[in-house]
Protein backbone atom coordinates (compact mmCIF):
# COMPACT_ATOMS: atom_id res chain seq x y z
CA UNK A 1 91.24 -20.53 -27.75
CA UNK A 2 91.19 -16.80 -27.53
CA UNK A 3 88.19 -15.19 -29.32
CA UNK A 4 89.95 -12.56 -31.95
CA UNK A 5 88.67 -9.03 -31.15
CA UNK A 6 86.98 -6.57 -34.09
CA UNK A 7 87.39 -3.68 -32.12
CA UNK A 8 90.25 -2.18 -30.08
CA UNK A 9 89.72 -2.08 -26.01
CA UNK A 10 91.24 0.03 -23.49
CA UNK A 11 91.37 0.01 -19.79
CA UNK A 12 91.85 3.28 -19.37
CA UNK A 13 89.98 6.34 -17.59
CA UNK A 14 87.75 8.75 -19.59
CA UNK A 15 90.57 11.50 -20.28
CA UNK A 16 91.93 8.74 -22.29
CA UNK A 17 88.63 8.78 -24.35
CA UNK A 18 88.53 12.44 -24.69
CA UNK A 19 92.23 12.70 -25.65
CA UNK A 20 91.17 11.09 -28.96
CA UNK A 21 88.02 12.31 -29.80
CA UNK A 22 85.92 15.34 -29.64
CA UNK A 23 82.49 14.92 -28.22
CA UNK A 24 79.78 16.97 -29.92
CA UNK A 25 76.20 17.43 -29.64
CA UNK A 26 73.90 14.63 -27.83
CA UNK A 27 71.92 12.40 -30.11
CA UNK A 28 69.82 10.59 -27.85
CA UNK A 29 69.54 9.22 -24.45
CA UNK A 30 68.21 6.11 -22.81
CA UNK A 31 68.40 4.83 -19.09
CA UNK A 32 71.97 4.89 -18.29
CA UNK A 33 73.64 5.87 -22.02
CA UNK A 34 73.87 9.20 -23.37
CA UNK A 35 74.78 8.67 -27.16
CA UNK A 36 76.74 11.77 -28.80
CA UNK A 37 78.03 12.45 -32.42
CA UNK A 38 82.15 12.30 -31.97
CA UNK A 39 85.17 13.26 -34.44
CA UNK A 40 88.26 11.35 -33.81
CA UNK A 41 91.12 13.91 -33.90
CA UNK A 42 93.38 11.92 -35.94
CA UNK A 43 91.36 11.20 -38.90
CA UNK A 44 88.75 13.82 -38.06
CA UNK A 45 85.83 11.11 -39.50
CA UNK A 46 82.39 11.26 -37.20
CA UNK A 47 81.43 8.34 -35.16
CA UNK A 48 78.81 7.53 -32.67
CA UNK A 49 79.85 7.21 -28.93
CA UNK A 50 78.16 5.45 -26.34
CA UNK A 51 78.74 6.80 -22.87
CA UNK A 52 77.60 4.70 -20.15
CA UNK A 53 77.51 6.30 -16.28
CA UNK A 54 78.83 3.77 -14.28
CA UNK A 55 77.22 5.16 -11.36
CA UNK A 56 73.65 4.87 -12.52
CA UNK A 57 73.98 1.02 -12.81
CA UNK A 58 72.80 -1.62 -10.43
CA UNK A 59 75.01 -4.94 -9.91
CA UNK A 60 72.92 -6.60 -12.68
CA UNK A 61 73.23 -3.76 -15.03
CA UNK A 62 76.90 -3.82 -14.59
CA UNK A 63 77.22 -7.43 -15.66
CA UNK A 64 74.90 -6.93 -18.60
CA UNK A 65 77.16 -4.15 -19.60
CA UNK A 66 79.81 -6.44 -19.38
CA UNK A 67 78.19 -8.69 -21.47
CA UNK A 68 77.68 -6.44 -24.16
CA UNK A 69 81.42 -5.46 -24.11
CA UNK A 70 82.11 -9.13 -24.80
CA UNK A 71 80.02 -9.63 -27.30
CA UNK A 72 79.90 -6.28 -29.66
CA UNK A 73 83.75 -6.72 -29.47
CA UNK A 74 83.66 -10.07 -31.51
CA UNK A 75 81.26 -9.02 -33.82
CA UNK A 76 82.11 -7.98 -37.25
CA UNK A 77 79.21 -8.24 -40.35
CA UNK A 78 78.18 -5.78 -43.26
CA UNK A 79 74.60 -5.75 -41.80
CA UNK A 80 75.77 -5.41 -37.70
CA UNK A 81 76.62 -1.72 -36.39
CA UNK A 82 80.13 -2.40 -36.08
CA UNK A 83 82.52 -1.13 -32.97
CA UNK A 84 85.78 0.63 -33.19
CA UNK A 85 86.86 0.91 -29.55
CA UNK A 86 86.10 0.93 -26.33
CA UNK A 87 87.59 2.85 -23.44
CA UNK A 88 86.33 0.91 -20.24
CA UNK A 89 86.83 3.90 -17.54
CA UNK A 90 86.29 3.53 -14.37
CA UNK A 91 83.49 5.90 -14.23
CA UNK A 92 82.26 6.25 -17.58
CA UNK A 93 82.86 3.39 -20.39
CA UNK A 94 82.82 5.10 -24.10
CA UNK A 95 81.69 2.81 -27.06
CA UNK A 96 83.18 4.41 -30.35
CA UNK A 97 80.34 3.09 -32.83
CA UNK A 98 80.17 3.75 -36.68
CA UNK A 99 77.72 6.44 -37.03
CA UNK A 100 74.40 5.19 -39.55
CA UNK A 101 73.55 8.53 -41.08
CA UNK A 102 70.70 6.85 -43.16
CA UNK A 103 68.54 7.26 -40.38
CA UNK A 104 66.16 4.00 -39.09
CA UNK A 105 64.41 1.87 -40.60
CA UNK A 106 60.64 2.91 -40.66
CA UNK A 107 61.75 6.24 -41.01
CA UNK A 108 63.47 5.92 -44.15
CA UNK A 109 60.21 4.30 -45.73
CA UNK A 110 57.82 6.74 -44.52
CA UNK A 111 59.78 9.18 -46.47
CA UNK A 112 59.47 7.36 -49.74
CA UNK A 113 56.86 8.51 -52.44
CA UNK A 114 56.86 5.04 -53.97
CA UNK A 115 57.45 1.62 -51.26
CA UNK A 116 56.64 -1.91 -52.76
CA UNK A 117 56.95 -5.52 -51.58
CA UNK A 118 60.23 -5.96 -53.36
CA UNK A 119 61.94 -2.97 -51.25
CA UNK A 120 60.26 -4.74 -47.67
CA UNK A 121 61.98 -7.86 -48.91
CA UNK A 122 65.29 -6.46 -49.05
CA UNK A 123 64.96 -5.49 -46.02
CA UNK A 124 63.98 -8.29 -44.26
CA UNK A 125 66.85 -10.01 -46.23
CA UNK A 126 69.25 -8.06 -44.70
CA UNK A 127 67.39 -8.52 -40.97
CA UNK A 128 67.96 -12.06 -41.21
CA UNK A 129 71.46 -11.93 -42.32
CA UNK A 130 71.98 -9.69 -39.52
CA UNK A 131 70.69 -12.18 -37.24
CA UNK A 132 71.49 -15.47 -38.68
CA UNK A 133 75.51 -14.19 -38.17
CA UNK A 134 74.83 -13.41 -34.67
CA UNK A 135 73.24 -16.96 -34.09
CA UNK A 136 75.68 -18.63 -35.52
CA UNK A 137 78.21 -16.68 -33.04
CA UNK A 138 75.99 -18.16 -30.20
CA UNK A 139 74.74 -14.48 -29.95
CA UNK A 140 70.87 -13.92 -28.76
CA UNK A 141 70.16 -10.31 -29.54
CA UNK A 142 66.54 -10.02 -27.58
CA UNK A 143 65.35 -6.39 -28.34
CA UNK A 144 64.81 -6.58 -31.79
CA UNK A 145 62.60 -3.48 -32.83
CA UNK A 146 62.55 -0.62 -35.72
CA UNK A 147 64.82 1.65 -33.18
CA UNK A 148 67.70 -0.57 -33.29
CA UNK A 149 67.46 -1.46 -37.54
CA UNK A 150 69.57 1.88 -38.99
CA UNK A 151 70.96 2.19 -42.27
CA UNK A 152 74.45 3.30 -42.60
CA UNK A 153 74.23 6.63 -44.73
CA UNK A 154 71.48 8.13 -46.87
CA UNK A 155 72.41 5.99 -49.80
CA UNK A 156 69.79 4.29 -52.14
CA UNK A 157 71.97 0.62 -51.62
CA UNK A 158 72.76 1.66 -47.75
CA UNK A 159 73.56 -1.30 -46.16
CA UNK A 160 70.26 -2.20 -43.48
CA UNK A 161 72.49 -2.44 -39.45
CA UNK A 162 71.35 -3.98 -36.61
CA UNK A 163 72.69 -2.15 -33.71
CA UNK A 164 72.35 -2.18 -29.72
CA UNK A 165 73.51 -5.36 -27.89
CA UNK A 166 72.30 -3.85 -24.41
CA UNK A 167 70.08 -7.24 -23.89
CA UNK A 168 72.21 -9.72 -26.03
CA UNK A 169 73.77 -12.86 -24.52
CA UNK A 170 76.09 -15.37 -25.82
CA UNK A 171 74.92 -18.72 -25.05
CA UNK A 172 76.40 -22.17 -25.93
CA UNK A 173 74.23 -24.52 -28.05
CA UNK A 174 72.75 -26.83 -24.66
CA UNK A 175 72.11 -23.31 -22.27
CA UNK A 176 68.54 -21.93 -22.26
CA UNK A 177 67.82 -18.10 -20.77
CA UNK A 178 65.46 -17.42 -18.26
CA UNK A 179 64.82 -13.54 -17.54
CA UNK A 180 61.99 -11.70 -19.39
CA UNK A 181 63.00 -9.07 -21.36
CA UNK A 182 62.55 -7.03 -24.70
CA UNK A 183 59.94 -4.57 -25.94
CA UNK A 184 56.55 -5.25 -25.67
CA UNK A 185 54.57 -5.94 -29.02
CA UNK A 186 57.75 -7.27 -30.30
CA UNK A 187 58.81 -9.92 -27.57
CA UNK A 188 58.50 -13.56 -28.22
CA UNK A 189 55.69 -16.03 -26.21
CA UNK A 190 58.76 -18.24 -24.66
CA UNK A 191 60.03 -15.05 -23.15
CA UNK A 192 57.08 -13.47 -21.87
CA UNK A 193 56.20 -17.48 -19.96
CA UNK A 194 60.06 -17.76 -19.39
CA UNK A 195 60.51 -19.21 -15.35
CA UNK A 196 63.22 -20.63 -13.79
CA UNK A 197 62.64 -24.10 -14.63
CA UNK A 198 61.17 -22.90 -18.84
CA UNK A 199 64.15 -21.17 -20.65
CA UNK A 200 64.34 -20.24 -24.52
CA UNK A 201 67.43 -19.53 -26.94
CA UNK A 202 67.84 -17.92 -30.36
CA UNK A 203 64.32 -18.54 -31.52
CA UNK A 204 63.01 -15.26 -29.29
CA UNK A 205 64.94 -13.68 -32.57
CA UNK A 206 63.09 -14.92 -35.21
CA UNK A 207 59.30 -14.13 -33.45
CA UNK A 208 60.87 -10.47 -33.15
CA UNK A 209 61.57 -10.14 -36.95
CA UNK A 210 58.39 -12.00 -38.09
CA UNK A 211 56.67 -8.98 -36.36
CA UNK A 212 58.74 -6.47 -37.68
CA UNK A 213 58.02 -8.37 -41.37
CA UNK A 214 54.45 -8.22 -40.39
CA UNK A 215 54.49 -3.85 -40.26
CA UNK A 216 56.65 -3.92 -43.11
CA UNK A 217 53.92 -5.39 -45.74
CA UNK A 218 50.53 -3.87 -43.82
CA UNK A 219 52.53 -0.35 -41.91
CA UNK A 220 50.61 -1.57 -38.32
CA UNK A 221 51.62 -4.39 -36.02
CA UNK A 222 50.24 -7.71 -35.58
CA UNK A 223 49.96 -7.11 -31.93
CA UNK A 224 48.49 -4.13 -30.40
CA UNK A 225 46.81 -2.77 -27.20
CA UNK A 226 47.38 0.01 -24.53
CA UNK A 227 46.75 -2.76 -22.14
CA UNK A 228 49.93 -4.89 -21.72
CA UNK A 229 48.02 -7.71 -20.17
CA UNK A 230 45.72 -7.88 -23.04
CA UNK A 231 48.65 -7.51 -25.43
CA UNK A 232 50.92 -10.51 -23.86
CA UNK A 233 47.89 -12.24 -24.37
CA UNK A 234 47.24 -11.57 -27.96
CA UNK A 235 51.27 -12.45 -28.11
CA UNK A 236 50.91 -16.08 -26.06
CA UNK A 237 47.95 -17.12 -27.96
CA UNK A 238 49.69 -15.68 -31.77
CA UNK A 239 46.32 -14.43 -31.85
CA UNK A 240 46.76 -11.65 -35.17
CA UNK A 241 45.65 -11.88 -38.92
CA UNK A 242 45.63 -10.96 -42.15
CA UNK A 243 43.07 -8.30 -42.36
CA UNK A 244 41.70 -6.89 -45.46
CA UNK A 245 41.93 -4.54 -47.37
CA UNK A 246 45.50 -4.38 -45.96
CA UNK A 247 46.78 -7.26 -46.92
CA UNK A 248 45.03 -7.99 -50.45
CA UNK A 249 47.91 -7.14 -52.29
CA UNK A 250 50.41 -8.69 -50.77
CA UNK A 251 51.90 -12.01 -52.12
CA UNK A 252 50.85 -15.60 -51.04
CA UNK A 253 55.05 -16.18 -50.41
CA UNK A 254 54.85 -13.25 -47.95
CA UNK A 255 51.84 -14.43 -45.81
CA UNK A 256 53.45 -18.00 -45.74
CA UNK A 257 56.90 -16.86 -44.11
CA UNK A 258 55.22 -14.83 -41.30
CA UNK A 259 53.03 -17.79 -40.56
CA UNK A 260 55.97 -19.54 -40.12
CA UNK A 261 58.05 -17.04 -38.02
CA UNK A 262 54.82 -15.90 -35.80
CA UNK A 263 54.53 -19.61 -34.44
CA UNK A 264 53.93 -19.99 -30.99
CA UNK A 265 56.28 -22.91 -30.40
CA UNK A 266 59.33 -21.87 -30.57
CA UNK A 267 60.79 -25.78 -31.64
CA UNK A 268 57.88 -24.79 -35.08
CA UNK A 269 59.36 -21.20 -35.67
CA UNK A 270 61.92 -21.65 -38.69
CA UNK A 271 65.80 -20.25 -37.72
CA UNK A 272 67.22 -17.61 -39.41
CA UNK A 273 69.20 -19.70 -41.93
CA UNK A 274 65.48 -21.50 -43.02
CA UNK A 275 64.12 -18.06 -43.39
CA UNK A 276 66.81 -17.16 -45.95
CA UNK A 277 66.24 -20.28 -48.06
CA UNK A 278 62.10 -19.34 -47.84
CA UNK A 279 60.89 -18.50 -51.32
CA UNK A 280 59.80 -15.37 -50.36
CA UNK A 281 63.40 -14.15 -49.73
CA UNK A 282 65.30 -16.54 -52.16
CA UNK A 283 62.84 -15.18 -55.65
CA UNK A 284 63.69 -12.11 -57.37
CA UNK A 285 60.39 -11.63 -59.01
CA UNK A 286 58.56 -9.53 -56.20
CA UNK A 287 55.83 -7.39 -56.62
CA UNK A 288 56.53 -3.56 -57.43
CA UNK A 289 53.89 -2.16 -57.08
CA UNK A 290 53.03 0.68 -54.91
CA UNK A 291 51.76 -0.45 -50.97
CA UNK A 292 49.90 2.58 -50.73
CA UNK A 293 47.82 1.67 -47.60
CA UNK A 294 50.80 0.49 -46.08
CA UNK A 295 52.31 3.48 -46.12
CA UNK A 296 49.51 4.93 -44.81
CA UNK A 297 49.43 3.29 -41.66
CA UNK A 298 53.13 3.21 -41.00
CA UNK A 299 53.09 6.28 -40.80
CA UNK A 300 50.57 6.63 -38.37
CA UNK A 301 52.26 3.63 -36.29
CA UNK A 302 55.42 5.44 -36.52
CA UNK A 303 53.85 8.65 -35.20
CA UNK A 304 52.66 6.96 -32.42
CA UNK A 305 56.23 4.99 -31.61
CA UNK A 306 57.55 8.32 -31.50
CA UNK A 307 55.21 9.94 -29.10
CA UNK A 308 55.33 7.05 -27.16
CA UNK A 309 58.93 6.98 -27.03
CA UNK A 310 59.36 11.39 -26.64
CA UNK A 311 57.05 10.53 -23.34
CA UNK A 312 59.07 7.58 -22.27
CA UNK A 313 62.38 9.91 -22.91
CA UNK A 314 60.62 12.78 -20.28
CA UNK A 315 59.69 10.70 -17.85
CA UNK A 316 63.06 9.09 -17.60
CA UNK A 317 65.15 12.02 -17.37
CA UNK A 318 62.70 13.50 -14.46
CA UNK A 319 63.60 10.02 -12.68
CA UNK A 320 67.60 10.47 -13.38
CA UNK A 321 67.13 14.43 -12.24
CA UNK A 322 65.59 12.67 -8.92
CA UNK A 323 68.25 9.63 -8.54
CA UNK A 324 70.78 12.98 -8.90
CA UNK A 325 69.34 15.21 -6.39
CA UNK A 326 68.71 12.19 -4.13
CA UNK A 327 71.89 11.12 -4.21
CA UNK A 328 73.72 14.11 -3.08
CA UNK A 329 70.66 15.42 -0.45
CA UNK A 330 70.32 12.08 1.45
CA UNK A 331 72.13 9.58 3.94
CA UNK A 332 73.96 6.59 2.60
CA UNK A 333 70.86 4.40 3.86
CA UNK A 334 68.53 6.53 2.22
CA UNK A 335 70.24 6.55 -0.90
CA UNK A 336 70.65 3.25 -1.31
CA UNK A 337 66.97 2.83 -0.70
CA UNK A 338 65.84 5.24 -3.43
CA UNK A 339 68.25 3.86 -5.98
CA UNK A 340 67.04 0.50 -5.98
CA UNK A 341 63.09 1.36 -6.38
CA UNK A 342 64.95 3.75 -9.26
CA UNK A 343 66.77 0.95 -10.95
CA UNK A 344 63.28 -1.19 -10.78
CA UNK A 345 61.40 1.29 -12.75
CA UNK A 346 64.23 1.91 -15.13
CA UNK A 347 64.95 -1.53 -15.60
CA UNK A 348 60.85 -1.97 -16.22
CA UNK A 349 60.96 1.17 -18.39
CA UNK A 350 64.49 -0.21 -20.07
CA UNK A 351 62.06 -2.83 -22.04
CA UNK A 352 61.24 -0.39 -24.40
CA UNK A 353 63.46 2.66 -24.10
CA UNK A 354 65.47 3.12 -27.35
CA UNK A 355 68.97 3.63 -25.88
CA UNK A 356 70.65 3.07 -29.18
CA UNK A 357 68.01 4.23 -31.60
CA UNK A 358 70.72 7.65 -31.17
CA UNK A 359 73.48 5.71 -33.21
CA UNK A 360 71.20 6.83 -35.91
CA UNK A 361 72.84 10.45 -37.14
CA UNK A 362 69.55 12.49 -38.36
CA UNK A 363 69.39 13.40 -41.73
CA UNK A 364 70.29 16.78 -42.18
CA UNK A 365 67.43 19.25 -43.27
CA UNK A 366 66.72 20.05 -46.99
């Protein structure tokens, strides 16, 4: 049976693209995707395009881009990014994307004067939606981080997105995956001891939003150090805790569902669907009152994720500059030589580059 599409798909060459849209300026970049703000000429409403090079990509990264074209074009949910077409060029493939104006996720808290339990619950509510659909599509997102959790316009009830399918596979319900991937301090135990013979599956999900629960309530992550050794470590072992004063004021409900999610095993980590029926998501009576320490630290995490991330950006446009100049100053052989040790640092660097956080339209300045 023939999976119905939620997006429209062309085989066509870029011209095609540009025949129906205006490019505009560049909102962010990651290894191989530029993403820009686009107005389609018809209707003249703004989206967010993806352009891919295809000339940057390996063989692998070419079938994971495949992948993703398979899967974002099946995928249609309030709380997913949703696609309106593709245009699969031969030397560029453009990804017309909704554009989420409200900005991401951490950022949109910091700027709050007030931020309480109840508002990190919604939150998380919408997370797990988010990835409970995609599960239940046989869809394994794997990079689940702050960067790719935007909200779809400045709104007060903005709908809470998950967005960039760059590492996602659909699996069937028997199939296991084997290649270690994700963003460090987010990625799951099974993925970082993943081997040929020791796969994992949707679970590597729910670790990833247990974390991202975790900064919610305290504003710094259960899993931290500038040594990744030490940190995959910390990870393997669920080695994090409750610290106080951080973590006085937050409910009994709230503790108990990240205890459940940040679980080792993977066979002992509740699914999405058990996370939605956990008290702490199903109760209306949250706490409002004002997580002033959390605050506090997020914003000092997020500070950091940025610098982190402006660095990260530098370093790989020096190594795209290079793979450019290379290209056109060397032999074939040589080429070809440089390009691979260039894909094996981008595809190390890939891990935790934020190639979609640009689907996220900054808010304009007061």
């Amino acid at each position: 049976m023939e999976i119905p599409r939620a997006c429209r798909f062309y085989n066509e060459d870029e011209d095609s693209c540009e025949a129906h849209y205006k490019l505009g300026r560049t909102l962010g970049q990651g290894a191989f995707a530029t993403v820009k703000l686009a107005t389609e000429l018809t209707t003249q409403k703004t989206w967010a395009v993806k352009v891919i090079k295809r000339s940057a990509l390996s063989q692998s990264d070419s079938e994971a881009l495949k992948s993703e074209l398979e899967i974002v074009q099946t995928l249609h949910h309030p709380n997913v990014v949703s696609v309106h077409e593709i245009y699969n060029g031969k030397v560029n493939c453009f990804i017309i994307m909704e554009c989420c104006s409200g900005g991401e996720m951490f950022d949109r808290i910091i700027s709050k004067e007030h931020y309480s339990e109840a508002e990190a619950v919604h939150a998380a509510v919408q997370m797990l939606l988010a990835i409970n659909y995609c599960h239940e599509q046989g869809v394994v997102h794997r990079d689940l981080k702050p960067e790719n959790l935007l909200y779809s316009s400045p709104a007060e009830d903005a709908d809470l997105k998950l967005a960039d399918f760059g590492l996602a596979r659909a699996i069937k319900p028997s199939e296991l995956l084997h290649n270690q991937c994700g963003t460090p301090g987010y990625v799951a135990p099974e993925v970082l001891l993943s081997t040929s013979d020791h796969g994992y599956d949707s679970e590597c999900d729910l670790w990833s939003i247990g974390v991202i629960i975790f900064i919610l309530l305290c504003g710094y992550p259960p899993f931290y150090d500038d040594d990744n050794d030490v940190l995959f470590h910390q990870i393997c072992d669920a080695n994090y805790e409750f610290g106080s004063p951080y973590w006085d004021e937050v409910s009994k409900d709230a503790k108990d569902l990240i205890s459940k999610l940040l679980v080792a095993d993977p066979k002992q980590r509740l699914t999405a669907q058990q996370a939605l029926a956990h008290t702490w998501c199903s109760r209306d009576d949250h706490p409002r009152g004002h997580l002033k320490s959390c605050l506090t630290e997020m914003k000092k995490y997020n500070a950091r994720r940025r610098f982190r991330g402006a660095v990260r950006a530098v370093q790989m446009g020096n190594l795209l500059k290079k793979i450019a100049h290379d290209h056109q100053t060397s032999t074939a052989t040589a080429t070809a030589t440089v390009t691979a040790t260039a894909t094996a640092t981008a595809t190390a660097t890939a891990t935790t580059a934020a190639s979609s956080t640009a689907v996220a339209e900054p808010p304009a300045a007061p």
